[in-house]
C-alpha atoms as a PDB file:
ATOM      1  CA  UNK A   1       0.000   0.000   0.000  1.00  0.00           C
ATOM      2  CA  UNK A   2       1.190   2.976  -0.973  1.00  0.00           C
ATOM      3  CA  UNK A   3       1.059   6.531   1.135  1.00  0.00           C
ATOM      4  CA  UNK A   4      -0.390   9.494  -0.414  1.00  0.00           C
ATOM      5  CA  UNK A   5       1.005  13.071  -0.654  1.00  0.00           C
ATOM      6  CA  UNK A   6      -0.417  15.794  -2.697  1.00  0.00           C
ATOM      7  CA  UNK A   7       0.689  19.504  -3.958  1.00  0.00           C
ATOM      8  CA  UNK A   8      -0.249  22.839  -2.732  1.00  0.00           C
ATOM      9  CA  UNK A   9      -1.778  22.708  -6.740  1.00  0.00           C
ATOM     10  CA  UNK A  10      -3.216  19.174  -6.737  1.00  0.00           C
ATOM     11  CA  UNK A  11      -5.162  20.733  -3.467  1.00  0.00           C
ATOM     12  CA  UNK A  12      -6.435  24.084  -5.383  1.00  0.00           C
ATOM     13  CA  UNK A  13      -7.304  21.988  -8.311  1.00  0.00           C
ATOM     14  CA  UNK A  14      -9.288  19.432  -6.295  1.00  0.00           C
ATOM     15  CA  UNK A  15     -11.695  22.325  -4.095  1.00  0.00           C
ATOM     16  CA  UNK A  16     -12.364  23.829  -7.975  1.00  0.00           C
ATOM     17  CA  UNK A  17     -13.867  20.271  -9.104  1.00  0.00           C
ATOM     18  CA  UNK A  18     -17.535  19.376  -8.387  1.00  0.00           C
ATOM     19  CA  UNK A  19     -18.854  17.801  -5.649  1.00  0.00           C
ATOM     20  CA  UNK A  20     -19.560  14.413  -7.487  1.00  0.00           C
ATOM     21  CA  UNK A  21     -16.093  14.153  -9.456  1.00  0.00           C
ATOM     22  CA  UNK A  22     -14.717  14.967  -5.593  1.00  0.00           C
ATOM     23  CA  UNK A  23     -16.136  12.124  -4.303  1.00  0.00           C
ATOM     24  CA  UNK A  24     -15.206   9.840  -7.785  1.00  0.00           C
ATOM     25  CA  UNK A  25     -11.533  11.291  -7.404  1.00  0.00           C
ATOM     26  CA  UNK A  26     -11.518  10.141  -3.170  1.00  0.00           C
ATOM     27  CA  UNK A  27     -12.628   6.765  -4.311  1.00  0.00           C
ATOM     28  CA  UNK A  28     -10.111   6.113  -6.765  1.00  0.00           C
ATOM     29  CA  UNK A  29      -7.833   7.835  -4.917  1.00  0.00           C
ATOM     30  CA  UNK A  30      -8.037   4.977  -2.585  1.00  0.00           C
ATOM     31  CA  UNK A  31      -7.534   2.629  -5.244  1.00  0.00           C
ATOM     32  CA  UNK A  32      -4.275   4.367  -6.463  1.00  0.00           C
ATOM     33  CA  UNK A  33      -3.031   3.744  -2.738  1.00  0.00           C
ATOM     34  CA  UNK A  34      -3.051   0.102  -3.298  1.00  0.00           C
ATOM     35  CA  UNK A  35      -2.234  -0.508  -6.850  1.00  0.00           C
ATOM     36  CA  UNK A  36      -1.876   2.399  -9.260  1.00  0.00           C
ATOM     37  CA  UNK A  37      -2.245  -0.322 -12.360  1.00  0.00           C
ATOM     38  CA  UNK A  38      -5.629  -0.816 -11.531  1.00  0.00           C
ATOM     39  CA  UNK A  39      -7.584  -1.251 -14.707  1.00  0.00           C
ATOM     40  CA  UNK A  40     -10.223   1.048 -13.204  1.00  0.00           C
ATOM     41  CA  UNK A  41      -7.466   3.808 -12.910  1.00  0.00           C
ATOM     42  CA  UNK A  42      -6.534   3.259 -16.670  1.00  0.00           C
ATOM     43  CA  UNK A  43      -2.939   4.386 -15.517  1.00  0.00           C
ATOM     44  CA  UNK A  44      -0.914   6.235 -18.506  1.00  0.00           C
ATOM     45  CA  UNK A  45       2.902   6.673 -18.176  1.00  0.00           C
ATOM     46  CA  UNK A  46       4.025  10.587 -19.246  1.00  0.00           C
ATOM     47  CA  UNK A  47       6.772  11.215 -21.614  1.00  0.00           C
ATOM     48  CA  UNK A  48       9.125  14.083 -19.759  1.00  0.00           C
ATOM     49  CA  UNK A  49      11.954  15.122 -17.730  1.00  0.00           C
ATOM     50  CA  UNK A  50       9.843  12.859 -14.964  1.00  0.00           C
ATOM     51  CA  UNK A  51       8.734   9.365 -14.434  1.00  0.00           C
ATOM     52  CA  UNK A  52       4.620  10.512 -13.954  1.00  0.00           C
ATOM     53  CA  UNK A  53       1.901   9.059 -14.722  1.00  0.00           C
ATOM     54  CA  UNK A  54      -1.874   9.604 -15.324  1.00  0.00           C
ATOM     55  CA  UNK A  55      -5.197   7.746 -14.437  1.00  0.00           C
ATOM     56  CA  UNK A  56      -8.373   9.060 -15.527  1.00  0.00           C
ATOM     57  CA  UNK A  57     -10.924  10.814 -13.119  1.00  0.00           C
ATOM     58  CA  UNK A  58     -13.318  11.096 -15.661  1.00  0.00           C
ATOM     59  CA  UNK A  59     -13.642  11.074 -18.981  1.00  0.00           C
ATOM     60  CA  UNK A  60     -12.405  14.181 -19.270  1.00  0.00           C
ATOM     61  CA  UNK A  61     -10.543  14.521 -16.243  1.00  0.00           C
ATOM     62  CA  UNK A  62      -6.819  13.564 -15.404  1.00  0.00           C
ATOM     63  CA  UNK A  63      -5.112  13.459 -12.332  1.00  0.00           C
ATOM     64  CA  UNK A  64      -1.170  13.652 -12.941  1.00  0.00           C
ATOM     65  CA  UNK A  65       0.932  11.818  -9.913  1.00  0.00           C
ATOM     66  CA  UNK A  66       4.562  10.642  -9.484  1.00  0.00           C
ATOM     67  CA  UNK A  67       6.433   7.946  -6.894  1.00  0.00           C
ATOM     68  CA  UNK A  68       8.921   9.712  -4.339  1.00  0.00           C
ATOM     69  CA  UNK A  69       9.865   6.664  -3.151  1.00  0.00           C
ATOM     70  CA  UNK A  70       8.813   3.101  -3.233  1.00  0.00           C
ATOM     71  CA  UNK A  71       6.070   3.088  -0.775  1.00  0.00           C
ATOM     72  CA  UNK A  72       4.947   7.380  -1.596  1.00  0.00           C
ATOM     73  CA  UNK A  73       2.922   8.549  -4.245  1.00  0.00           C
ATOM     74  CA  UNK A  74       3.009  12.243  -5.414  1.00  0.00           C
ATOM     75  CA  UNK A  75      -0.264  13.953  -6.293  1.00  0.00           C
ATOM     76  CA  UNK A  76       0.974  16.527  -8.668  1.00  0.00           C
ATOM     77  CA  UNK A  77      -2.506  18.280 -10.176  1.00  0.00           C
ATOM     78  CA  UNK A  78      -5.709  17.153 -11.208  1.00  0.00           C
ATOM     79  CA  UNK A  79      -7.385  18.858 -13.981  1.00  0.00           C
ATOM     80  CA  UNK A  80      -9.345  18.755 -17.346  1.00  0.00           C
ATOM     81  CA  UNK A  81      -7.789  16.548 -20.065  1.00  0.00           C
ATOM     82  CA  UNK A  82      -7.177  19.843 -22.862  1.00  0.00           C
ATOM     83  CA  UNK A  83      -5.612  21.437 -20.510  1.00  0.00           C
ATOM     84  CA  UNK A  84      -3.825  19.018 -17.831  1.00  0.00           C
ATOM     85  CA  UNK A  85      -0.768  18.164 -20.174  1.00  0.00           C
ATOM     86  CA  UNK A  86       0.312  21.786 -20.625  1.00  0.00           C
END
């Protein structure tokens, strides 16, 4: 299981989202902390200076995250798809 740390921007991004797609992103939130290849996740791995990765909120939603460590994920920002890979 994996422990869960998020940005001062992940946090903006998330109080900006509506109250359902909150509650969607808390639930597979919780999934990410035990297995972030969880087909429900439909994890993506991002090209870039980084090793981050993607799952999908929504279907138009993305939340971007990276692994600190072995055992901590990185909640980077959570966003629309057009404009979350800016």
């Amino acid at each position: 299981m994996y422990r869960i740390c998020t940005t001062s921007s992940f946090r903006n991004s998330f109080e900006k989202l509506p109250a359902s797609l909150r509650r969607q992103a808390v639930f597979l939130i919780g999934i990410l902390a035990v297995d972030y290849r969880d087909p429900r996740l439909h994890t993506k791995k991002l090209h870039g200076n980084r090793v981050e990765y993607s799952f999908r909120l929504h279907r138009d939603y993305r939340c971007v995250f990276c692994f600190e460590d072995g055992e901590t994920v990185l909640l980077l920002t959570i966003a629309h798809r057009k404009d979350i890979y800016r």
